[in-house]
Protein backbone atom coordinates (compact mmCIF):
# COMPACT_ATOMS: atom_id res chain seq x y z
CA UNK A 1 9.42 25.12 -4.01
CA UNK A 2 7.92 22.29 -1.54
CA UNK A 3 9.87 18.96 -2.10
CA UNK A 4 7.63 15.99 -1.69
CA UNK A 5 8.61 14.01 1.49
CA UNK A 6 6.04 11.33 0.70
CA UNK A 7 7.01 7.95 2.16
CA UNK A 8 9.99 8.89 4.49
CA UNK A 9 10.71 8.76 7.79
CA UNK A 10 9.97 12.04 10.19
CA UNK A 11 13.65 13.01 10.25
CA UNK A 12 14.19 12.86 6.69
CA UNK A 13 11.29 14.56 5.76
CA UNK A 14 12.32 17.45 8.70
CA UNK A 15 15.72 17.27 7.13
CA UNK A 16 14.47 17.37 3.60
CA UNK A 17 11.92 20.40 4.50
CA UNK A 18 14.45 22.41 5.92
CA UNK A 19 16.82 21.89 3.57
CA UNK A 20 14.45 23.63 1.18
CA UNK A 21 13.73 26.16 3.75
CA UNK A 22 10.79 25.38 5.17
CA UNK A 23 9.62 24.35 8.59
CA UNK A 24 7.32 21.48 9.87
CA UNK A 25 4.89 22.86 11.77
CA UNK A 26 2.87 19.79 13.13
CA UNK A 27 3.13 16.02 12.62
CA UNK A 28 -0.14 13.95 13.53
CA UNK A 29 -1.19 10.33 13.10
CA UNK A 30 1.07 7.62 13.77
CA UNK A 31 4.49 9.03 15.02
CA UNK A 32 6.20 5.53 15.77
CA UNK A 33 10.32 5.05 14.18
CA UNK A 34 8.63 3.10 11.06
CA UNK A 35 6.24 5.52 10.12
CA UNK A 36 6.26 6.92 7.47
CA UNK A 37 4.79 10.37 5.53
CA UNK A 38 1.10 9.30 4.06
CA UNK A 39 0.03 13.58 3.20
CA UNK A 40 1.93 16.69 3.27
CA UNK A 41 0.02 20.14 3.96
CA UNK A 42 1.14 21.88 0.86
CA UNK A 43 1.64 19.58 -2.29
CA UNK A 44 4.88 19.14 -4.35
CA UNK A 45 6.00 21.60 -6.16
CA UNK A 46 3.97 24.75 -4.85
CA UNK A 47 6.05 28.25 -4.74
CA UNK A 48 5.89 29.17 -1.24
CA UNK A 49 7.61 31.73 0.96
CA UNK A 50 11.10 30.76 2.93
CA UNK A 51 9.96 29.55 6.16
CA UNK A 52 6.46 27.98 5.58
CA UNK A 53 5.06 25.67 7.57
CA UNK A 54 4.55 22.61 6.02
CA UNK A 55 2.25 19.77 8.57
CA UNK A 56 2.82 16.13 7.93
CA UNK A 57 0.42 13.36 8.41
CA UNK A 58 2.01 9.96 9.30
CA UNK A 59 1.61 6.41 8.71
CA UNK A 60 2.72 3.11 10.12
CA UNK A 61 4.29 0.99 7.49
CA UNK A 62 1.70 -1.55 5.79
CA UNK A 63 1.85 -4.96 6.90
CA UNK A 64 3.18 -7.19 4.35
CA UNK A 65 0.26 -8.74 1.93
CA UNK A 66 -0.90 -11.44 2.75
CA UNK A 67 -2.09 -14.56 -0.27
CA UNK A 68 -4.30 -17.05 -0.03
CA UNK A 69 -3.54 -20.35 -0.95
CA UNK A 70 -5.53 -21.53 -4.07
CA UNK A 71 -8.85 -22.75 -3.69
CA UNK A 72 -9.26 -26.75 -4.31
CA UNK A 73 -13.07 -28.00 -4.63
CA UNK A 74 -14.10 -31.52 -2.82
CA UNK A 75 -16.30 -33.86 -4.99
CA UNK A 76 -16.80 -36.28 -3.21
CA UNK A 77 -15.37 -39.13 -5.02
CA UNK A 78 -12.85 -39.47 -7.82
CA UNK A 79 -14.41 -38.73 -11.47
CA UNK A 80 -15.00 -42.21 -13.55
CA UNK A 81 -12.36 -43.05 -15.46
CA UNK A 82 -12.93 -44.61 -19.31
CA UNK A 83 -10.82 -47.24 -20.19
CA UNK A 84 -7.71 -46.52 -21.45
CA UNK A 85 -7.87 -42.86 -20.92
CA UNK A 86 -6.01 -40.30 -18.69
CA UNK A 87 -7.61 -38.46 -16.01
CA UNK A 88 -8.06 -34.27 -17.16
CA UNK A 89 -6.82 -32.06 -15.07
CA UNK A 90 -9.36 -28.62 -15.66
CA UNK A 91 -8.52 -25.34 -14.14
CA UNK A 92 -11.96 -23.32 -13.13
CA UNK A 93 -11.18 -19.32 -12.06
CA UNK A 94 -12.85 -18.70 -8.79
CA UNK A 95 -13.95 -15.10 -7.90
CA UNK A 96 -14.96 -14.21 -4.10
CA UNK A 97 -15.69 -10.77 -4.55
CA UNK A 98 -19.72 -11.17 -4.48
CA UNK A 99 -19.85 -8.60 -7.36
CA UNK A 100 -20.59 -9.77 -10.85
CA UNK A 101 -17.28 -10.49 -12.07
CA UNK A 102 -17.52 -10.94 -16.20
């Protein structure tokens, strides 16, 4: 049965592959020491014969996410104040995604 070697290393997955008895046959994409395994040619758990080829696509590691800080909203001068009364504080959800967010 193919193992899945999603999401390791090319060694491990080798290692992993022919621990099973199977072979790799090709690795393409990104073949740098981070990458990583983004497809296998024959999916997880599949009978197969001992000594299939099994190709391996790779991927460089994502970059970490990056947030953006909140978004504040100039207006121009402070709000009028009644007498005697704290200033509100509102909090208005902002969406960027030009779709119609509802």
């Amino acid at each position: 049965m193919v193992p899945s070697v999603f999401g390791k290393t090319r060694s491990e997955a080798e290692g992993i592959l022919s621990d099973s008895g199977l072979r790799v046959s090709s690795v393409l994409g990104d073949t740098g020491d981070a990458s990583t395994v983004a497809e296998q040619s024959i999916p997880p758990g599949t009978q197969v014969q001992r000594n299939t080829e099994v190709n391996l696509t790779m991927a460089a590691p994502a970059s970490p996410a990056q947030t953006n800080p909140p978004a504040t909203i100039a207006t121009g001068s402070p709000p009028q104040q009644s007498a005697g009364k704290k200033p509100q504080r509102i909090s208005v959800p902002m969406c960027i995604c030009r779709e119609s967010c509802g």
